[in-house]
Protein backbone atom coordinates (compact mmCIF):
# COMPACT_ATOMS: atom_id res chain seq x y z
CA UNK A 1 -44.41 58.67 -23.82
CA UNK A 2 -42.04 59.70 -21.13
CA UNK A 3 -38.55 59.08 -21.59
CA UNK A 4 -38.42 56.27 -18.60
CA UNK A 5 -41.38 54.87 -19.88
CA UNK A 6 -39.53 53.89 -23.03
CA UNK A 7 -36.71 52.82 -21.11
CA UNK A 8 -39.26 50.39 -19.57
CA UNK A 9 -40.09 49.08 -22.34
CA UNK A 10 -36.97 49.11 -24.26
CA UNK A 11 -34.81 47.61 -22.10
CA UNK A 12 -36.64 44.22 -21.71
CA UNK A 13 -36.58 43.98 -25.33
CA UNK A 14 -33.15 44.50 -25.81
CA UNK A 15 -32.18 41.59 -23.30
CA UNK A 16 -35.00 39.93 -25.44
CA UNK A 17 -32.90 40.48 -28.55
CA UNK A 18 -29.78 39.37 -27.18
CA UNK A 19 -30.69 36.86 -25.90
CA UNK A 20 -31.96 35.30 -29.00
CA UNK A 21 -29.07 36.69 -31.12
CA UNK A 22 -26.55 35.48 -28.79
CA UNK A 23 -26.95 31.21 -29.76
CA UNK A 24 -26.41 32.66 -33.44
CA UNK A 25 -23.00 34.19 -32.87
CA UNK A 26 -21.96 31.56 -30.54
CA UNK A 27 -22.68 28.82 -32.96
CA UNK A 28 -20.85 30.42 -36.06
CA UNK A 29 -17.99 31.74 -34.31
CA UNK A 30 -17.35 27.86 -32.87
CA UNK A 31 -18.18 26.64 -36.61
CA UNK A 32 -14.70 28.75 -38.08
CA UNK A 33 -12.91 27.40 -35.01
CA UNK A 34 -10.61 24.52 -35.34
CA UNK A 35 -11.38 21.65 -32.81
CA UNK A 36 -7.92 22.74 -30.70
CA UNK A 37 -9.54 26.13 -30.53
CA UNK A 38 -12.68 24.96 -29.36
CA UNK A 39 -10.91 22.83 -26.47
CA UNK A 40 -8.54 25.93 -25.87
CA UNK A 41 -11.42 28.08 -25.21
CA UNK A 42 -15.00 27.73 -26.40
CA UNK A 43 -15.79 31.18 -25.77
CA UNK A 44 -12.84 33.19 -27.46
CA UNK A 45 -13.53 34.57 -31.32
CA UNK A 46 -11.51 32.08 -33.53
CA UNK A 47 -8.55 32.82 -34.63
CA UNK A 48 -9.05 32.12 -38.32
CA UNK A 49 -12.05 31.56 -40.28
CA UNK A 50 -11.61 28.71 -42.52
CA UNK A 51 -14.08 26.76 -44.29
CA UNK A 52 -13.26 23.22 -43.40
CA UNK A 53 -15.76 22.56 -41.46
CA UNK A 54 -18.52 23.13 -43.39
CA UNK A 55 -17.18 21.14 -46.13
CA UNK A 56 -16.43 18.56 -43.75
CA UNK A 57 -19.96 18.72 -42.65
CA UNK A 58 -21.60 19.10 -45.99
CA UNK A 59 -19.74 16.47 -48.09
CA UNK A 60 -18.57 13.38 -45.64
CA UNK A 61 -22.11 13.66 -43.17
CA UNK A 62 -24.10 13.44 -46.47
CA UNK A 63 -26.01 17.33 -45.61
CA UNK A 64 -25.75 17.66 -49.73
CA UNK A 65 -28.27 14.43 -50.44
CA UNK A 66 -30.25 15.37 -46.95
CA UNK A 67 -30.81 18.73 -47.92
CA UNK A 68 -31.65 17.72 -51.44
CA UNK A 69 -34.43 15.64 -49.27
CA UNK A 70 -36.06 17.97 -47.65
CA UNK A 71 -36.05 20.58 -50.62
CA UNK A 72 -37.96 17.96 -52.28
CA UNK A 73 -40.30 16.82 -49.94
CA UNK A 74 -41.19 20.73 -48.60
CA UNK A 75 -41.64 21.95 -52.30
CA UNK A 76 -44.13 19.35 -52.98
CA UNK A 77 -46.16 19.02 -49.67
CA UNK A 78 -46.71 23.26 -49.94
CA UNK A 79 -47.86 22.45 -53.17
CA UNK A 80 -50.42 20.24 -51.99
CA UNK A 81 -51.17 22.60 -49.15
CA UNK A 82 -51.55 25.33 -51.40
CA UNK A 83 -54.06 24.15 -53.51
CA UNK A 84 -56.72 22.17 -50.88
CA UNK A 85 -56.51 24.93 -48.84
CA UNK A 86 -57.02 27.55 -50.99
CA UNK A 87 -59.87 25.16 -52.86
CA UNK A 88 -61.37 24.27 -49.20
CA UNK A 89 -61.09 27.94 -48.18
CA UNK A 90 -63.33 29.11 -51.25
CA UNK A 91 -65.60 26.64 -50.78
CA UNK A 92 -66.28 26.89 -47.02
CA UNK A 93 -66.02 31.22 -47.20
CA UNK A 94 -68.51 31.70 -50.49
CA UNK A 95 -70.08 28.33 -51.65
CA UNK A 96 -72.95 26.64 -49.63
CA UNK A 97 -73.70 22.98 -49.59
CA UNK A 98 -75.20 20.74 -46.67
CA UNK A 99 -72.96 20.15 -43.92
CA UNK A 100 -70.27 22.39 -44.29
CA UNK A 101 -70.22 24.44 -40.90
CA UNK A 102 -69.71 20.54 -39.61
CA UNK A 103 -66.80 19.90 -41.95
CA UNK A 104 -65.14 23.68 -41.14
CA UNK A 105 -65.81 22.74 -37.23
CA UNK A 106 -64.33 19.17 -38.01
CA UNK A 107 -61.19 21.34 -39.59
CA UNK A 108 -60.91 23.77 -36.25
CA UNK A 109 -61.06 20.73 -33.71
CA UNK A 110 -57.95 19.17 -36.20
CA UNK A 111 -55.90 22.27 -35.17
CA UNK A 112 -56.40 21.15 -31.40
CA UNK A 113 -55.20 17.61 -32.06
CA UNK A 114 -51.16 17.59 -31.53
CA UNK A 115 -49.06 14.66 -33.74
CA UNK A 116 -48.79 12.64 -30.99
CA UNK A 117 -52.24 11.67 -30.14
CA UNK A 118 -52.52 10.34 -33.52
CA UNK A 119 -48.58 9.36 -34.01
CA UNK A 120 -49.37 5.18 -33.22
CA UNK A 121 -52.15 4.46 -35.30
CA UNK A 122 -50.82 7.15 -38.07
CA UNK A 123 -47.68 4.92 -37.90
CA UNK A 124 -49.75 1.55 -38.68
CA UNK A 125 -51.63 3.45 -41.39
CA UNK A 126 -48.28 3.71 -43.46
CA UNK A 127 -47.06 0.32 -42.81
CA UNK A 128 -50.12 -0.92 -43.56
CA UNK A 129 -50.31 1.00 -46.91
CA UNK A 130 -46.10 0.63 -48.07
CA UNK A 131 -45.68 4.66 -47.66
CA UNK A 132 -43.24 4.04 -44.62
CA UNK A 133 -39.73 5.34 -45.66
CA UNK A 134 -40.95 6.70 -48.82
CA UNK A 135 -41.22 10.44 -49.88
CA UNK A 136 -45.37 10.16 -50.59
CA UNK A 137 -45.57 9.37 -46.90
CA UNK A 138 -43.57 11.98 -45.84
CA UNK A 139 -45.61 14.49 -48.10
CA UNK A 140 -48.99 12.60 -47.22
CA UNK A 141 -47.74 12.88 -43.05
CA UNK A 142 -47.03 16.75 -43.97
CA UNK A 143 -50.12 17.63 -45.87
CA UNK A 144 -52.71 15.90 -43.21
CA UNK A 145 -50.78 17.51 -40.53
CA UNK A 146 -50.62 21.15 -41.67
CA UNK A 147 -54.11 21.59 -43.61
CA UNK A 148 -55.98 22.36 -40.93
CA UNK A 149 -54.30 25.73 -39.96
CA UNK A 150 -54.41 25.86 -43.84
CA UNK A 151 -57.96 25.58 -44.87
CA UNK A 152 -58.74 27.94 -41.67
CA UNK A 153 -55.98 30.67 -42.70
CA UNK A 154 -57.63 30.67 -46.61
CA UNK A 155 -61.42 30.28 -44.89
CA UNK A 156 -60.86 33.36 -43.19
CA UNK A 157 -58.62 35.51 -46.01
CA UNK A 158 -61.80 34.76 -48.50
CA UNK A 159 -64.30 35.31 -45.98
CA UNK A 160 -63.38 39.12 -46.20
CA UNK A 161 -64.05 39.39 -50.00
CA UNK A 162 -67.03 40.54 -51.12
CA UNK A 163 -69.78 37.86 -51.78
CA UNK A 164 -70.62 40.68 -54.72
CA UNK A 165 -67.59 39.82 -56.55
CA UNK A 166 -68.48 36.03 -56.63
CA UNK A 167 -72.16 36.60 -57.54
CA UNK A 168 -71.15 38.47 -60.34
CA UNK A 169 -68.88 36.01 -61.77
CA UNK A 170 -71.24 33.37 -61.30
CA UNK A 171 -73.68 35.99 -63.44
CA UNK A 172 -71.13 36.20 -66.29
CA UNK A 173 -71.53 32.10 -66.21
CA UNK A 174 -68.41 31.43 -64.58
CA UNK A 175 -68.32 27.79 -62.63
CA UNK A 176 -67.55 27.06 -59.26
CA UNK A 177 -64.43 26.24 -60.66
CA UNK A 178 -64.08 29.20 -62.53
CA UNK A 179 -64.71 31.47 -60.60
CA UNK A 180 -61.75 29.77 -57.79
CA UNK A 181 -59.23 30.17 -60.75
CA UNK A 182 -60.27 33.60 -62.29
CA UNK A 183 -60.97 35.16 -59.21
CA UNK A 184 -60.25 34.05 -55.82
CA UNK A 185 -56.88 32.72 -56.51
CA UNK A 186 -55.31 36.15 -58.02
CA UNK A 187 -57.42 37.88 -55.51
CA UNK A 188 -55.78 35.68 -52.49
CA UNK A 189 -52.12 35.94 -53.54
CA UNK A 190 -50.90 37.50 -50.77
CA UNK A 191 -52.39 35.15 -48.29
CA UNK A 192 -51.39 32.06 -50.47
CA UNK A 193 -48.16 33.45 -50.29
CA UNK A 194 -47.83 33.77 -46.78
CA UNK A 195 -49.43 30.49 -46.03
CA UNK A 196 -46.78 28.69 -48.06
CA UNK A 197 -43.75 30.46 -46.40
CA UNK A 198 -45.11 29.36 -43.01
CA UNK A 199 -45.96 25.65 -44.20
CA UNK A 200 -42.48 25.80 -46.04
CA UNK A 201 -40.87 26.70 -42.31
CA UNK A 202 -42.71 24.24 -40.63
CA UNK A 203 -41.82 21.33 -43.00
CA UNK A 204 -38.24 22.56 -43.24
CA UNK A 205 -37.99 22.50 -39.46
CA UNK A 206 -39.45 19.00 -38.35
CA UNK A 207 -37.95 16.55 -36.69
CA UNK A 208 -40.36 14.64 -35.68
CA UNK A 209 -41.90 13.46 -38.24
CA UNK A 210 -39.56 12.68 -40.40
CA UNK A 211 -37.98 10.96 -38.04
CA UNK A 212 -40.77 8.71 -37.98
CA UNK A 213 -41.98 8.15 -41.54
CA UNK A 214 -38.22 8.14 -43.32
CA UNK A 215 -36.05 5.77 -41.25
CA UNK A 216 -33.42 4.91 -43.34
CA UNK A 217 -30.44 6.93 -43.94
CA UNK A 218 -30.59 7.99 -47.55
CA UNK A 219 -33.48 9.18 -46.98
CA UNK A 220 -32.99 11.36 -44.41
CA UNK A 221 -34.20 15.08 -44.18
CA UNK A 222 -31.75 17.97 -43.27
CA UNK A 223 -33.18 18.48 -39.62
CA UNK A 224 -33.08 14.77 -39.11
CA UNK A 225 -29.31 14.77 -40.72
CA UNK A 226 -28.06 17.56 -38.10
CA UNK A 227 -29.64 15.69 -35.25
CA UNK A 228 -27.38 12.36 -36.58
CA UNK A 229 -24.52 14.78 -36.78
CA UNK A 230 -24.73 15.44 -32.74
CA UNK A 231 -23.85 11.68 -32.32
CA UNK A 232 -21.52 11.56 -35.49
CA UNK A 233 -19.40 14.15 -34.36
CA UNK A 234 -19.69 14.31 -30.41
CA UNK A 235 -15.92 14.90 -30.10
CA UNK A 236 -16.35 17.31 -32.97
CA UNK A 237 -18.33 20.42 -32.01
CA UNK A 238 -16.78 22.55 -34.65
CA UNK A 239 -18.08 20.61 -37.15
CA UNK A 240 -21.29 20.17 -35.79
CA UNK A 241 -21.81 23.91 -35.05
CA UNK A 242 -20.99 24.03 -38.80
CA UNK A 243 -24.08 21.81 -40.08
CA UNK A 244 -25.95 23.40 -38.12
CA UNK A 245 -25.38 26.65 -39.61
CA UNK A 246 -25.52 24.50 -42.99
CA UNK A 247 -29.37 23.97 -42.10
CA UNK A 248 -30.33 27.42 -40.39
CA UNK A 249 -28.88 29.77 -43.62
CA UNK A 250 -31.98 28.84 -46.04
CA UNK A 251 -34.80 29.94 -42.89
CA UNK A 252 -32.50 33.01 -42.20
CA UNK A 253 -32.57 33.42 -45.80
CA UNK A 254 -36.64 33.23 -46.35
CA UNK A 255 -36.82 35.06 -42.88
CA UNK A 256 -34.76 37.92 -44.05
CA UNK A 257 -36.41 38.21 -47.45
CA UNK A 258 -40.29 37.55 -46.95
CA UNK A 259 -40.36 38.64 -43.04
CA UNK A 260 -43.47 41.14 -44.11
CA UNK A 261 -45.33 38.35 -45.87
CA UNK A 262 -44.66 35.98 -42.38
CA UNK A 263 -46.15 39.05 -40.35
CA UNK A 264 -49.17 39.11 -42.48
CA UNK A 265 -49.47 35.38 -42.43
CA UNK A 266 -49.54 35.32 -38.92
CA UNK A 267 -51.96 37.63 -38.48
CA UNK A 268 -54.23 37.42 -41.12
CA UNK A 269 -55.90 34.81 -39.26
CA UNK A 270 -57.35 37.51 -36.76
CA UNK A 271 -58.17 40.25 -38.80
CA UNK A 272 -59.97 39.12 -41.80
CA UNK A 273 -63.39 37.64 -41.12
């Protein structure tokens, strides 16, 4: 490629990067700041970085008991993800019983539904059933939302296995059953592990939701804590910068150490099948 050709491309993708890099910086350099810093001058690199902030942010906002929240309720909604969707994704790729293209289309058109067609009458559902501002509604909310793009991530990962491999466990007088545990499940890994670091971002990231089902205080998710910081400390943009940063470390974290796995994930969708 010629050398301005790259600079074509390159360039764009640079401002690209800075451009998303940039909030990042901003936000932790104001988090070390003190709040007569930040009125001083917002944009200057602080002076000293303490950690008061964050401990301001993490022990008198209540982030510890939030975040304790949301680690619960993401851990056992990917759980629940995990295993329908990989069950539903066996059975629609290699097992055949009557009406199951209508279930998998019923599964596609779910993807093209957003939350808040269905947020009113979800809303009565859990009032009418006591799951409103409790963590099974939160997980149930979670799991009905996000199985869709589940089930059709897992339909389309086992779709490109061999229908060989399953007759000849079924041969060797493996069950349905059996032949999900022995076989597909160690044979899907990688896209079961991909599929639960996306689901895991997802549920780690909502707002809206949460917001919905859990509406007292204790109970609270992280993203839903930050957003009550904004108000808590509107005079106090040090400290909010710093919860903020409390909430973004674990995704940086999971970005930085499974960012192959999220690639895959995204695509697998589009190349297997």
């Amino acid at each position: 490629m010629p050398r301005i050709g790259r600079w074509v491309i390159a360039l764009p993708m640079a401002l690209l990067a800075i451009a998303t890099i940039y909030p990042v910086l901003f936000t932790a350099n104001v988090a070390f700041k003190s709040r007569r810093e930040y009125v001083l001058d917002r944009f200057a690199v602080a002076e000293s970085f303490g950690w008061d902030n964050f401990a301001t942010a993490w022990t008198r906002s209540g982030l510890d008991r939030y975040f304790v929240n949301s680690l619960l309720v993401t851990a056992a909604s990917v759980l629940l993800l995990i295993l329908i969707g990989s069950m539903a994704g066996f059975a629609f790729s290699h097992l055949s019983f009557r009406g199951s293209r209508l279930l998998f289309a019923g599964c596609l058109g779910a993807l093209l539904v957003p939350f808040q067609v269905i947020m009113v009458p979800f809303f009565r559902v859990l009032v009418d059933t006591g799951l409103l501002d409790t963590y099974p509604g939160l997980v149930l909310a979670y799991v009905s939302q996000f199985l869709p793009f589940t089930i059709f991530l897992m339909t389309s990962y086992y779709a490109g296995i061999p229908r060989d491999i399953v007759e000849a466990a079924r041969i060797d007088g493996n069950s349905p059953f059996g032949v999900y545990r022995r076989i597909m499940l160690p044979l899907g890994r990688p896209a079961l592990v991909s599929v639960a670091i996306l689901n895991a971002l997802y549920c780690w990231n909502d707002v809206l939701v949460a917001l919905l089902v859990m509406q007292s205080s204790e109970h609270r998710t992280l993203m839903v804590g930050i957003t009550a910081l904004r108000g808590q400390y509107s005079s106090d943009i040090p400290t909010f910068a710093a919860g903020v940063l409390i909430a973004a470390v674990p995704l940086l974290l999971v970005y930085l150490v499974f960012q192959r796995q999220i690639t895959e994930g995204v695509t697998a969708g589009s190349t297997k099948g």
